[in-house]
Protein backbone atom coordinates (compact mmCIF):
# COMPACT_ATOMS: atom_id res chain seq x y z
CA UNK A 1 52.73 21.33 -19.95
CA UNK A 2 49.46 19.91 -20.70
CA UNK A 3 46.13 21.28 -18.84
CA UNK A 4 43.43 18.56 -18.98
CA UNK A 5 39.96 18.58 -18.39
CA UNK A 6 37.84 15.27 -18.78
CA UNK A 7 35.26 12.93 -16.45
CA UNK A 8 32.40 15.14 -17.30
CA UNK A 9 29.14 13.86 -18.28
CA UNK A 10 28.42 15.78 -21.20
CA UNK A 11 25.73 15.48 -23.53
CA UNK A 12 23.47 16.51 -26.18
CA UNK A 13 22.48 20.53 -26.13
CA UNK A 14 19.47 20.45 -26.87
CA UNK A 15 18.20 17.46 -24.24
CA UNK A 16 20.58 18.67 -21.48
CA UNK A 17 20.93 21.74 -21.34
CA UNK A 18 18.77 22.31 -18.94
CA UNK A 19 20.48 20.11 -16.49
CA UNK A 20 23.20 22.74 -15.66
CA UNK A 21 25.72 20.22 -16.53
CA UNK A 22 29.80 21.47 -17.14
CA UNK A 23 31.22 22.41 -20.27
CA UNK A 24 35.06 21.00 -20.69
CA UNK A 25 35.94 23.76 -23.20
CA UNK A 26 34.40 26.54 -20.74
CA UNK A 27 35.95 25.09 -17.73
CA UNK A 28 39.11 25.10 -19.50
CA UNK A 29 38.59 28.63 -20.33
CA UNK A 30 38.20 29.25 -16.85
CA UNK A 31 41.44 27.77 -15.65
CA UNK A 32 43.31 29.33 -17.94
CA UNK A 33 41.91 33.06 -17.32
CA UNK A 34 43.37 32.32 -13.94
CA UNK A 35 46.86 30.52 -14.74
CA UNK A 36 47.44 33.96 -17.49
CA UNK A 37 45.45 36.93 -15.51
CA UNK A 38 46.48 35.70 -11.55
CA UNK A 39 49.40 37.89 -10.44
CA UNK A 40 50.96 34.46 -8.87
CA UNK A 41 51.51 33.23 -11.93
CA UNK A 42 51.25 36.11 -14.93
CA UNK A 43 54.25 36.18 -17.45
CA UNK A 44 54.72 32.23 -16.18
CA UNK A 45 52.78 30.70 -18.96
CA UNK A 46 52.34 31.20 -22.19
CA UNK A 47 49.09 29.30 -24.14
CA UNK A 48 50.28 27.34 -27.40
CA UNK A 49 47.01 25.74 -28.32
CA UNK A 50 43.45 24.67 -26.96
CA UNK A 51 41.39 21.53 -28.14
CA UNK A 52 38.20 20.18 -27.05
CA UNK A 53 34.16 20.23 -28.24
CA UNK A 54 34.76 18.37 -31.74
CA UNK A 55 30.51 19.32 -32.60
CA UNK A 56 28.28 22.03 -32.30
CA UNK A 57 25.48 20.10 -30.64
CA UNK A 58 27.26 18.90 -27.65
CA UNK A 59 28.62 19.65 -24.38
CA UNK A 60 32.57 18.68 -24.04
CA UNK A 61 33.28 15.96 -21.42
CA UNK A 62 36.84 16.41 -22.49
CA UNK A 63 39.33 19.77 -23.55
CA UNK A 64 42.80 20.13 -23.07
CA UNK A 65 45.64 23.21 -23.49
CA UNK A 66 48.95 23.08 -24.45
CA UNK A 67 51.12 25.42 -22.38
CA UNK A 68 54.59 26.87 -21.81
CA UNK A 69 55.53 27.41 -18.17
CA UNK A 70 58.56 28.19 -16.74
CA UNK A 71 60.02 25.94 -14.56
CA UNK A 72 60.24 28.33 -11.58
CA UNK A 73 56.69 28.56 -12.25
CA UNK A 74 55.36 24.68 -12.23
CA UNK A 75 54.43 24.67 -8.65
CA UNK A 76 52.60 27.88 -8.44
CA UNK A 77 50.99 26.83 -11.48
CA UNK A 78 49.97 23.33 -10.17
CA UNK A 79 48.49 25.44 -7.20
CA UNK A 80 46.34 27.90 -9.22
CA UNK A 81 44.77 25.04 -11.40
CA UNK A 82 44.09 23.44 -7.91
CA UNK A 83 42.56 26.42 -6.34
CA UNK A 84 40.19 26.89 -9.76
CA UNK A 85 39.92 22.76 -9.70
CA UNK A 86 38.47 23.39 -6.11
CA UNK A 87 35.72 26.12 -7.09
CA UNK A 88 34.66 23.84 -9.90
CA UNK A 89 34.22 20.79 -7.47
CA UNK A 90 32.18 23.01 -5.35
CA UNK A 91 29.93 24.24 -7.86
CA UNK A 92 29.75 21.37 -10.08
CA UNK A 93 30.15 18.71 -7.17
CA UNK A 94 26.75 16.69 -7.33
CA UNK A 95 26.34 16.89 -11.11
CA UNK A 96 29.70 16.35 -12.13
CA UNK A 97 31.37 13.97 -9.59
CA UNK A 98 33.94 12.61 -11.80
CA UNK A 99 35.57 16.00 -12.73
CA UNK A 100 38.95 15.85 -13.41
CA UNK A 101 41.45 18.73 -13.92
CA UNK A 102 45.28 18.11 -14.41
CA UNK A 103 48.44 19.79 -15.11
CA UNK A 104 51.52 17.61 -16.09
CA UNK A 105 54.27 18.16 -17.50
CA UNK A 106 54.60 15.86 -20.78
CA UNK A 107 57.69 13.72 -20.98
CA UNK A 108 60.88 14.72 -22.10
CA UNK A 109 59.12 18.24 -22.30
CA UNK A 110 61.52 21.19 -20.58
CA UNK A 111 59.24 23.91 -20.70
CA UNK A 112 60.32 27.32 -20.84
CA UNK A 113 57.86 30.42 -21.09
């Protein structure tokens, strides 16, 4: 499955930083935590990889995670990242009002945790 994170304004570190703005690689961090810790969905998905933040001066609009989840575990995964996707909304909502968080399933992909 692939966890996305993108829409977010981003910027440069040192001009922005102030400005409270999301960070796609800690927001993906975030989701994540919940999807492996949450007792809904622990020992459903495994993480294969993490990309996102390509320099050291930025903040990430965009990260994403590769994952392995069972398939009797896609729809109480979809419903954690939801949940989390919420809380971010909410605390991000007038700064970052394009915030998007996804979990698919790629194609032709059978996952299996």
């Amino acid at each position: 499955a692939l966890l996305s994170v993108g829409g977010l304004v981003g910027g440069h570190s040192g001009a922005e930083i102030h400005k409270y703005q999301a960070n796609a690689v800690k927001v993906i961090a975030r989701v994540l935590a919940a999807l492996l810790s949450r007792e809904e969905t622990a020992g459903l998905c495994r993480l294969v990889d993490v990309a996102g933040g390509d320099k050291h001066n930025v903040i990430p609009r965009e990260s994403e995670a590769r994952l392995l989840v069972r398939q009797d575990g896609l729809d109480k995964a979809r419903e954690v990242v939801e949940a989390v996707k919420a809380d971010i909304v909410r605390e991000y909502g007038e700064l970052e009002k394009s915030i998007d968080i996804t979990l698919t399933v790629e194609e032709g992909q059978d996952d299996a945790a």
